[in-house]
C-alpha atoms as a PDB file:
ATOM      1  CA  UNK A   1     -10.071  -5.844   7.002  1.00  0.00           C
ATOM      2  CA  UNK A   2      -8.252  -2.107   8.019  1.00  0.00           C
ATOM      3  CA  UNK A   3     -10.689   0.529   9.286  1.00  0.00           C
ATOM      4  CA  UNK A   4      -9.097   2.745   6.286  1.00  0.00           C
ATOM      5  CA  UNK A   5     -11.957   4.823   4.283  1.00  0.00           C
ATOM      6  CA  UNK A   6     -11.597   7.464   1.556  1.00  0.00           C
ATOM      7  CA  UNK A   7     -11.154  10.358   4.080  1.00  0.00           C
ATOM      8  CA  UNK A   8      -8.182   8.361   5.946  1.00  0.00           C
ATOM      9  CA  UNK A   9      -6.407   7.708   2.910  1.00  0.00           C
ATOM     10  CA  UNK A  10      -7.134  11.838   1.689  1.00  0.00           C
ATOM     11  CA  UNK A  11      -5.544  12.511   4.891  1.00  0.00           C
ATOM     12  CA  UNK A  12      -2.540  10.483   4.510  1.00  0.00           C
ATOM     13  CA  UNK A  13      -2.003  11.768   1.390  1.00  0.00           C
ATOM     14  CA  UNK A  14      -2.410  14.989   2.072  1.00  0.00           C
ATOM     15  CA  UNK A  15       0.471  14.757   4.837  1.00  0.00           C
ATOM     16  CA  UNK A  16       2.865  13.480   2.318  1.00  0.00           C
ATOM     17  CA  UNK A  17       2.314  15.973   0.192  1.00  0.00           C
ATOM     18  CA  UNK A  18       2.845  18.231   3.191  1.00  0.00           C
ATOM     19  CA  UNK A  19       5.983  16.404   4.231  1.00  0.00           C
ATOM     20  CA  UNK A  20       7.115  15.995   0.088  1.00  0.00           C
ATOM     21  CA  UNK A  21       8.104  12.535   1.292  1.00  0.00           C
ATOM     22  CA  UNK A  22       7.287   9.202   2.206  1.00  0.00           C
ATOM     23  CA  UNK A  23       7.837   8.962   6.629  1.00  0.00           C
ATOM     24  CA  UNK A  24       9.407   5.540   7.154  1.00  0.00           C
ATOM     25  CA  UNK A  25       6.043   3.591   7.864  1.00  0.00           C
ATOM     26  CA  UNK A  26       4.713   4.500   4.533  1.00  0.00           C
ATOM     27  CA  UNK A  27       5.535   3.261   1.185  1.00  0.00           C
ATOM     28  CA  UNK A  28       3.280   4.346  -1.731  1.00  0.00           C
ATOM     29  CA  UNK A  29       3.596   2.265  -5.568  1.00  0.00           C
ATOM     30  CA  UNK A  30       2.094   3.608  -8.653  1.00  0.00           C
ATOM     31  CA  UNK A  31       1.503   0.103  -9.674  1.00  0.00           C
ATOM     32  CA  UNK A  32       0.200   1.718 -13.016  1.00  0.00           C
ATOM     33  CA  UNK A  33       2.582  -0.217 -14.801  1.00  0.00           C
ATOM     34  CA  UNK A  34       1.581  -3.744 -13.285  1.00  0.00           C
ATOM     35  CA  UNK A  35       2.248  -5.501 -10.072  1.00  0.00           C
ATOM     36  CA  UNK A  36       5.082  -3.736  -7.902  1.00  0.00           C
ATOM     37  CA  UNK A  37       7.749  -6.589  -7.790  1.00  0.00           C
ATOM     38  CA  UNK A  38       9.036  -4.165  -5.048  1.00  0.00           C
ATOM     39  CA  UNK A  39       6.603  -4.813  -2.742  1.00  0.00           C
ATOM     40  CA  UNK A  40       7.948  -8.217  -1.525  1.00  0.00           C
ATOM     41  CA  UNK A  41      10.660  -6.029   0.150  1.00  0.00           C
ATOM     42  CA  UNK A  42       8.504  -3.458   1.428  1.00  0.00           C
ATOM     43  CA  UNK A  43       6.118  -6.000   3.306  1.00  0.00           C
ATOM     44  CA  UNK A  44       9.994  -7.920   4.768  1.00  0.00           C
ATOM     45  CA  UNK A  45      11.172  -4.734   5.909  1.00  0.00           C
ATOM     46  CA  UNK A  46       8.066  -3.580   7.784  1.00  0.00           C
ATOM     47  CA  UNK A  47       7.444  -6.281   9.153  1.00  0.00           C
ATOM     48  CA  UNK A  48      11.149  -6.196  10.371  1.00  0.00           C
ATOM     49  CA  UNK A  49      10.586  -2.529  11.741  1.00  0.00           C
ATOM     50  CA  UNK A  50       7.077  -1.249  13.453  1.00  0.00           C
ATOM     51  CA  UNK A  51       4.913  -2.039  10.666  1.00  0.00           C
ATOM     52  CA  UNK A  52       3.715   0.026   7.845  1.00  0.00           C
ATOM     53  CA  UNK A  53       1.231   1.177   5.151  1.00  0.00           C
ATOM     54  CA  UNK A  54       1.344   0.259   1.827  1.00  0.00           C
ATOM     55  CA  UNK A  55      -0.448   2.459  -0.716  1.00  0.00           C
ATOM     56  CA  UNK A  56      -0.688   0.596  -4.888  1.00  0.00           C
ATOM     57  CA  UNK A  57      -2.341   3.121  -6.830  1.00  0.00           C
ATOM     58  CA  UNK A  58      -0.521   6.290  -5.647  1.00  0.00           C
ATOM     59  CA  UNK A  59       2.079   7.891  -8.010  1.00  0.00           C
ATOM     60  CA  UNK A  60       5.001   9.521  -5.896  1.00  0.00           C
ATOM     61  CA  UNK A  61       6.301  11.299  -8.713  1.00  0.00           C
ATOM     62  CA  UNK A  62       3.271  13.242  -9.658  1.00  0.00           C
ATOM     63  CA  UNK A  63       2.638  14.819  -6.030  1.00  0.00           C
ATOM     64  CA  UNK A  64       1.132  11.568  -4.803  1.00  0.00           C
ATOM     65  CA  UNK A  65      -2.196  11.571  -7.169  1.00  0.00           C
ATOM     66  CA  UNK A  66      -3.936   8.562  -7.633  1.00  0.00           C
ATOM     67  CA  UNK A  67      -3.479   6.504 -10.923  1.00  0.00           C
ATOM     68  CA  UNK A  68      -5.564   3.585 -12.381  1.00  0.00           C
ATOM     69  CA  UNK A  69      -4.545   0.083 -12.310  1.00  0.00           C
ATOM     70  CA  UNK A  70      -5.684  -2.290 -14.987  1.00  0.00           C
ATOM     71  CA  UNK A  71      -7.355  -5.134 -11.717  1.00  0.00           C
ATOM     72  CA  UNK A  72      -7.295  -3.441  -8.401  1.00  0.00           C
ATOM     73  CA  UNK A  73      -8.537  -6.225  -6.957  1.00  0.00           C
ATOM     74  CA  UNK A  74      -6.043  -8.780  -8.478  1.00  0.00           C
ATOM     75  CA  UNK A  75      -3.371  -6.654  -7.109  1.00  0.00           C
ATOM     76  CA  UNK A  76      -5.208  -7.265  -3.731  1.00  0.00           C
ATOM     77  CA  UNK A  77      -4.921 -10.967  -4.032  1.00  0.00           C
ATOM     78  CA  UNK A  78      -1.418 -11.187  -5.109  1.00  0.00           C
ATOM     79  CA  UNK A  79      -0.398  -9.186  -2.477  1.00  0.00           C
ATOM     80  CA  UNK A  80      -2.308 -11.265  -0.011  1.00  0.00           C
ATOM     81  CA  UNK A  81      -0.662 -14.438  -1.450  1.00  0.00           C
ATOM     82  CA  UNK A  82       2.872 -12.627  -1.434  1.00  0.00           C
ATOM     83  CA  UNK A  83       2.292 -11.803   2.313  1.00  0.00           C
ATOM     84  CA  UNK A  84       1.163 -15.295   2.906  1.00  0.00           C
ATOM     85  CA  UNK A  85       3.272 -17.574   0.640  1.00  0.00           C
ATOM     86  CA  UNK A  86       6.239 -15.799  -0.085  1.00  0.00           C
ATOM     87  CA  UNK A  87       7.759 -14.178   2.932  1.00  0.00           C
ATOM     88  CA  UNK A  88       8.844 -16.522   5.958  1.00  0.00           C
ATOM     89  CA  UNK A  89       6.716 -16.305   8.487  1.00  0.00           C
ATOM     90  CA  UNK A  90       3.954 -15.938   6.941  1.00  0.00           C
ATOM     91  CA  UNK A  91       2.307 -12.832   7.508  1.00  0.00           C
ATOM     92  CA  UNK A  92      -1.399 -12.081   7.972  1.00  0.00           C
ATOM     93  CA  UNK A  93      -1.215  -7.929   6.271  1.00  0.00           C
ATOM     94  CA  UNK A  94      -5.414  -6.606   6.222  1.00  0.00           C
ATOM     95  CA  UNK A  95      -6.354  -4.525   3.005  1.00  0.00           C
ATOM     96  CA  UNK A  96      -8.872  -2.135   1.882  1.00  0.00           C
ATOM     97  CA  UNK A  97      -9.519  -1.021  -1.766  1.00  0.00           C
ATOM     98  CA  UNK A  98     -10.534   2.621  -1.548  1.00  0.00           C
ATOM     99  CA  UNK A  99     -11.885   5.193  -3.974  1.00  0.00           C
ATOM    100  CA  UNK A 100     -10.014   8.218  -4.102  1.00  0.00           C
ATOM    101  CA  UNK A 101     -11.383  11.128  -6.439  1.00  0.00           C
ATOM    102  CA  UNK A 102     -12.783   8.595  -8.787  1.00  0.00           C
ATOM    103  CA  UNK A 103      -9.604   5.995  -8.398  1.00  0.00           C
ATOM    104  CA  UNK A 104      -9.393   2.619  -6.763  1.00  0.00           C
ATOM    105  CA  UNK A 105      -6.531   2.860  -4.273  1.00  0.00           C
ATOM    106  CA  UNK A 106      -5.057  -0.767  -2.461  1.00  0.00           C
ATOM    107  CA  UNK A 107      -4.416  -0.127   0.882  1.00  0.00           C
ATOM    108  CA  UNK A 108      -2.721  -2.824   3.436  1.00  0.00           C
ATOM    109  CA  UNK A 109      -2.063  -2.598   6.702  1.00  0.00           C
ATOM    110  CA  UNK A 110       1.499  -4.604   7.247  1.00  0.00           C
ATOM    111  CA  UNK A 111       1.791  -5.370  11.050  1.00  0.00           C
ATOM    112  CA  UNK A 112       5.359  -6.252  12.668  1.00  0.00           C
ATOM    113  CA  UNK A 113       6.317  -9.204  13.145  1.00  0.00           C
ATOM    114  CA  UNK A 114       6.312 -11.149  16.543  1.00  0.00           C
END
């Protein structure tokens, strides 16, 4: 598992609201509408790069708040067996389900590859 906690991920989020952006090692996904299908691409192109953090449960468009999804921790094991199954090589990514102001966040760690 990440060492991430509720005042890590505050933090974070605070700085992007501070920045109005996402830096290129950070990828937020409101994920209130189901599973990000984008996420497959995010997790490649970190991997590709210096690694990243991925953030499912975070809406971008409304000043990076939290939002609820329906099964946080469904969304934790798909994107486990997306990480592990559907990108070549596999990749071993370490999450975290947080609570932020009352709202399970997913967190994941996505480390580079090699």
């Amino acid at each position: 598992m990440s060492s991430f906690d509720t005042t890590d991920v505050t933090e974070l989020l605070d700085a992007l609201r501070r920045i109005g952006g996402e830096p290129e090692d950070v990828e937020v996904k409101s994920g209130a509408g189901g599973f990000p299908t984008s996420v497959r691409e995010t997790l490649v192109a970190f991997a590709n790069t210096n690694g990243g953090t991925i953030l499912i449960g975070i809406d971008e468009r409304a000043a990076f708040a939290p939002v609820q999804v329906a099964d946080v921790a469904h969304y934790r094991d798909n994107l486990v067996a997306l990480a592990r199954d559907a990108i070549t090589p596999p990749l071993q990514i370490d999450t975290d389900i947080v609570d932020v102001d009352g709202t399970l966040v997913l967190i994941a760690q996505v480390p580079p590859a090699g």
